[in-house]
N, C-alpha and C. Protein backbone atom coordinates (compact mmCIF):
# COMPACT_ATOMS: atom_id res chain seq x y z
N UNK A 1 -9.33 19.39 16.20
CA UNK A 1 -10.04 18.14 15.94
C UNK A 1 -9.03 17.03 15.62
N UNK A 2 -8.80 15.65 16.53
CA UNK A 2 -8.33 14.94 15.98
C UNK A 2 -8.45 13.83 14.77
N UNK A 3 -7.68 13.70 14.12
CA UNK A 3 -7.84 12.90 12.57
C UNK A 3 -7.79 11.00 13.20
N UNK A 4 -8.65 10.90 12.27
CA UNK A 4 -8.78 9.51 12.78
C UNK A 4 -7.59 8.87 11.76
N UNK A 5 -7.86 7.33 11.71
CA UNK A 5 -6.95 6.52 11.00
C UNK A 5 -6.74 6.81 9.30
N UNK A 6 -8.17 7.02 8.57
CA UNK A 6 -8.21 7.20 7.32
C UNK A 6 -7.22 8.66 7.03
N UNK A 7 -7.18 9.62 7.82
CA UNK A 7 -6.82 10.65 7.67
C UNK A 7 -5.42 10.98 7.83
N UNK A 8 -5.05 9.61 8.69
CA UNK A 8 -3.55 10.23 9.24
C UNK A 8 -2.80 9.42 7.69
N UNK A 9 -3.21 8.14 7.31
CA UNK A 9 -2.89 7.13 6.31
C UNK A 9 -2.84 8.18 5.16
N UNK A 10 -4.00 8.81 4.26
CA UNK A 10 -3.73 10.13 3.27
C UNK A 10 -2.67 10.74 3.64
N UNK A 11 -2.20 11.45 5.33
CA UNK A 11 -1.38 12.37 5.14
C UNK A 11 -0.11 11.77 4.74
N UNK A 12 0.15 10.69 5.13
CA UNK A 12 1.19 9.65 5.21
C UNK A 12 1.92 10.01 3.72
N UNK A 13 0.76 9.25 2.88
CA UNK A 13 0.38 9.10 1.05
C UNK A 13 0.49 10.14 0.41
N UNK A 14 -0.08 11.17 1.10
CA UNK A 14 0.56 12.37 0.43
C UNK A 14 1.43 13.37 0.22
N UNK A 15 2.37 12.97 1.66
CA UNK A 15 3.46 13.76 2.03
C UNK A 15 4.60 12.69 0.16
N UNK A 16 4.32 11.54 0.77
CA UNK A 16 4.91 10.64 -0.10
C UNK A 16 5.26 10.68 -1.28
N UNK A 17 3.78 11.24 -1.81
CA UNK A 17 3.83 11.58 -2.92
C UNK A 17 4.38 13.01 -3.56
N UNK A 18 4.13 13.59 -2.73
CA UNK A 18 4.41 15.06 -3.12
C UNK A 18 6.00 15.31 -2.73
N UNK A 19 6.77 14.55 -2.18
CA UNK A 19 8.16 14.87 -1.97
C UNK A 19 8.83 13.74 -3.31
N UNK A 20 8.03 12.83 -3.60
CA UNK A 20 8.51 12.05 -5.30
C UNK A 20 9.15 11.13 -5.13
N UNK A 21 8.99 10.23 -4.71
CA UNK A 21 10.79 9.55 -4.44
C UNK A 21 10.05 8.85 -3.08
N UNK A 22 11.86 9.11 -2.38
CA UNK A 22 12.26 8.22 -1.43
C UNK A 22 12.34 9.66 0.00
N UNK A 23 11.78 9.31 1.08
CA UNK A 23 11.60 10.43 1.74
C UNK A 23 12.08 9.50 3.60
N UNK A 24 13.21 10.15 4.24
CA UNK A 24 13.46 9.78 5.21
C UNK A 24 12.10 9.41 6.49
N UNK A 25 12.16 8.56 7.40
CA UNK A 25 10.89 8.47 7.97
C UNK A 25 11.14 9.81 9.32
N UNK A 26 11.84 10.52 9.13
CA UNK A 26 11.90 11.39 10.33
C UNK A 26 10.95 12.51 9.50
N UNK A 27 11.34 12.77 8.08
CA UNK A 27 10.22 13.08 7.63
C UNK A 27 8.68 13.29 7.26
N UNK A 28 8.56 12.45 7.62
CA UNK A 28 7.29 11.78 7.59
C UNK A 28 6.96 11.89 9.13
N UNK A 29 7.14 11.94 9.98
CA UNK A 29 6.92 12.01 11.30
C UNK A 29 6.79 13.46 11.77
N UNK A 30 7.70 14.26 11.31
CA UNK A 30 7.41 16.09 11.25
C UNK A 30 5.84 16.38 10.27
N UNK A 31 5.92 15.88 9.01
CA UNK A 31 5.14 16.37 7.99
C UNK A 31 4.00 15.86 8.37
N UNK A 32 3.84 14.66 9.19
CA UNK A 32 2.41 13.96 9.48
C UNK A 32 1.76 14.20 10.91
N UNK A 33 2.80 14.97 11.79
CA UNK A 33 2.65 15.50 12.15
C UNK A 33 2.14 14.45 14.06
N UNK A 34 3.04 12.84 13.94
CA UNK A 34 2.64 12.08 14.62
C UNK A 34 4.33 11.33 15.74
N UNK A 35 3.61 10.76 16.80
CA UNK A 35 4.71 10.93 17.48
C UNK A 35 5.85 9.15 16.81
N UNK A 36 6.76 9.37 17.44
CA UNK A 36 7.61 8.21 17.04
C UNK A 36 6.82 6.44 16.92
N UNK A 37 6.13 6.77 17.93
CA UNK A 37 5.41 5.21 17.97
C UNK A 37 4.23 5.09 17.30
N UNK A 38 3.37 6.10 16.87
CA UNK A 38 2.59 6.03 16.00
C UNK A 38 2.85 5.84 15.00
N UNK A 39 4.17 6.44 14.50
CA UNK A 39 4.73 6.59 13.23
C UNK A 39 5.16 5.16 12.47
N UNK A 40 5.77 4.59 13.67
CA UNK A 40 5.98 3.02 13.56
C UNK A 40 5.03 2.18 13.31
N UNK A 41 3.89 2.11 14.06
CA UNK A 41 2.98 1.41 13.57
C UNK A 41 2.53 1.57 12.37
N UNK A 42 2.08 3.09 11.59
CA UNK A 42 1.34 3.48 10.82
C UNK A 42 2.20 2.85 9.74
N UNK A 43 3.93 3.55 9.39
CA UNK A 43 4.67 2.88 8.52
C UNK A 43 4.76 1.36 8.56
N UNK A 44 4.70 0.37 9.49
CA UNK A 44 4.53 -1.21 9.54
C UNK A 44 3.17 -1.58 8.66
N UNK A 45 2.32 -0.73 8.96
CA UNK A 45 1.05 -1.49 8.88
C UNK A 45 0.78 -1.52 6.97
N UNK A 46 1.22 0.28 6.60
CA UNK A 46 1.36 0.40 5.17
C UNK A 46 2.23 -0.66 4.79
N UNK A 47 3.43 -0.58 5.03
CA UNK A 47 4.28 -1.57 4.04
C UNK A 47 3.58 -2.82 4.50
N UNK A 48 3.28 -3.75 5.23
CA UNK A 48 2.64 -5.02 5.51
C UNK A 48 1.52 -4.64 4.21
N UNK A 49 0.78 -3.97 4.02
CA UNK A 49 -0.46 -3.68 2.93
C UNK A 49 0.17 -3.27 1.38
N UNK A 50 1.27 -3.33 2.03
CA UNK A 50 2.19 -3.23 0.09
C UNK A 50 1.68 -1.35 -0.66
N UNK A 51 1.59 -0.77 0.21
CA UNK A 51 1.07 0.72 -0.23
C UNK A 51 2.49 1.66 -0.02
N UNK A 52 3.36 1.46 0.88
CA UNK A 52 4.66 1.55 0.82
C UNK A 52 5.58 0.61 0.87
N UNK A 53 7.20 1.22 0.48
CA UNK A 53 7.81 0.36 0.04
C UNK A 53 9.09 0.82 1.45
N UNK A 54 10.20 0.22 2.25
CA UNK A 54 11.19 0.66 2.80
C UNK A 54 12.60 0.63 1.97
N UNK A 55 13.18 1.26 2.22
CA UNK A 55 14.32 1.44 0.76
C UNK A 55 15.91 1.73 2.12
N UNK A 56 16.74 0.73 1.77
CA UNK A 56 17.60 1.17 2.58
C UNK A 56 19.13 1.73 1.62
N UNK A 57 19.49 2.73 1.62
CA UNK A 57 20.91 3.03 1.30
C UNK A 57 22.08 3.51 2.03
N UNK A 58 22.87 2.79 2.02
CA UNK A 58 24.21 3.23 3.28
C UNK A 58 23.67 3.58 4.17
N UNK A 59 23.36 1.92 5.13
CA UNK A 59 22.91 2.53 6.35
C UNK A 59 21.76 3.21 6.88
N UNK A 60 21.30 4.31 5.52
CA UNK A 60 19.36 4.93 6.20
C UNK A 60 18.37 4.24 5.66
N UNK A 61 17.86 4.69 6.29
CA UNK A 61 16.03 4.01 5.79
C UNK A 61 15.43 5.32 5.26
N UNK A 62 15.14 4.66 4.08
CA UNK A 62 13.48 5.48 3.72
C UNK A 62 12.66 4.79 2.65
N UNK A 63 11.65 5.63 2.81
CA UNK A 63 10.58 5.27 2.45
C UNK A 63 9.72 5.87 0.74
N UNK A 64 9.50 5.25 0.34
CA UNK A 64 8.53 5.86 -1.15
C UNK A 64 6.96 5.02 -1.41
N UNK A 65 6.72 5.44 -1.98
CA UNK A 65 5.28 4.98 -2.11
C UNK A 65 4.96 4.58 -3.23
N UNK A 66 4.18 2.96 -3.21
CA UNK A 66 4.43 2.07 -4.23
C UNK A 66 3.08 2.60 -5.25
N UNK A 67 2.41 1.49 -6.28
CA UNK A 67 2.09 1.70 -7.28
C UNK A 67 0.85 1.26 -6.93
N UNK A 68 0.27 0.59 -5.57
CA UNK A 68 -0.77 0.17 -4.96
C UNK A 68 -1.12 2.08 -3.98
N UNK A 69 0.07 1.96 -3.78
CA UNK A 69 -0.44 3.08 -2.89
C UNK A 69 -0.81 4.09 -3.59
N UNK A 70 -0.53 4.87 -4.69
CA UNK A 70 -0.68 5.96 -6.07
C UNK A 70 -2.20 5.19 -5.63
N UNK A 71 -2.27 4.09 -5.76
CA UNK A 71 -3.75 4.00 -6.28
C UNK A 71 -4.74 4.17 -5.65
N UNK A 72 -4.34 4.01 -3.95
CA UNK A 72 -5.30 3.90 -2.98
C UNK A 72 -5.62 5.23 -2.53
N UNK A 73 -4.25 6.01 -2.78
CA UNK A 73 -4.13 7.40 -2.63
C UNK A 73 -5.71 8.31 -3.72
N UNK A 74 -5.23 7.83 -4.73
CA UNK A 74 -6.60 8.46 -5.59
C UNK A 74 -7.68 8.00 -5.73
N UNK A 75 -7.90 6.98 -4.98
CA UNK A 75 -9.40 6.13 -4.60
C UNK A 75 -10.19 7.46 -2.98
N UNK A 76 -8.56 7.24 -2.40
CA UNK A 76 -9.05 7.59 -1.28
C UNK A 76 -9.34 8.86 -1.40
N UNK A 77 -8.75 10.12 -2.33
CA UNK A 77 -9.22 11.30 -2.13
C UNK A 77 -10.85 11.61 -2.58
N UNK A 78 -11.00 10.58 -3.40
CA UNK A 78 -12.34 10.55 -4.43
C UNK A 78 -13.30 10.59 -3.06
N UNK A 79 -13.34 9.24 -2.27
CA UNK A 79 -13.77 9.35 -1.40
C UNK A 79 -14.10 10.44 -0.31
N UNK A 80 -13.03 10.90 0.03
CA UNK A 80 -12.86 12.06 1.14
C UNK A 80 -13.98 13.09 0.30
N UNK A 81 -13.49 13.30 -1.17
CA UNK A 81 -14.40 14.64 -1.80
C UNK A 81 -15.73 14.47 -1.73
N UNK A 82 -16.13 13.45 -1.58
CA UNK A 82 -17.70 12.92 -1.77
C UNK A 82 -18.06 12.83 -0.12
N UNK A 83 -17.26 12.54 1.24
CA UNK A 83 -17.79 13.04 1.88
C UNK A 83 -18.03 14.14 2.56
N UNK A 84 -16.91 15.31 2.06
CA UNK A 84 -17.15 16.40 1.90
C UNK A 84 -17.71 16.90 1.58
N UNK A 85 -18.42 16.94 0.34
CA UNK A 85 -19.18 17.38 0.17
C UNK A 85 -20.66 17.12 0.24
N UNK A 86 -20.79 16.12 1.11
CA UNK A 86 -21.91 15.89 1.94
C UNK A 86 -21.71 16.06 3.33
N UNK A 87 -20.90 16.69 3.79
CA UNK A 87 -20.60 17.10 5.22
C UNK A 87 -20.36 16.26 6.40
N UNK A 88 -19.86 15.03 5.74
CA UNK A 88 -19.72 14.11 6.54
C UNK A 88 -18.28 13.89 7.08
């Protein structure tokens, strides 16, 4: 079954979260399980929405997840559980 937008955005948020920190975007592209150009958009569109942050050191990029995103992250699971458990 493919995951729509809300779903791929959580996995995004939660890989994020659960690695703590600052997490390379090649990472995020294995763990989310999406191809290079999706990945681009999806990461543009978060940081444009201030839910991630891009962090550059010597040269790499990565990525962590801001204090908007913690939040949207636990809005959004609330959500997901409630339509789960109405089977939606």
């Amino acid at each position: 079954e493919r995951r729509n937008k809300f779903q791929i955005i959580l996995d995004i948020l939660s890989l994020l979260q659960r690695k703590g920190g600052k997490i390379k975007p090649t990472h995020i592209l294995y763990g989310g399980n999406l191809s290079y150009n999706r990945l681009k958009k999806y990461l543009k569109e978060l940081e444009d929405k201030g839910l991630i942050q891009q962090i550059q050191e010597k040269e790499k990029t990565f990525y962590s997840i801001t204090d908007k995103g913690l939040n949207f992250l636990s809005e959004a699971r609330k959500i997901k559980e409630i339509t789960d458990a109405f089977g939606l």
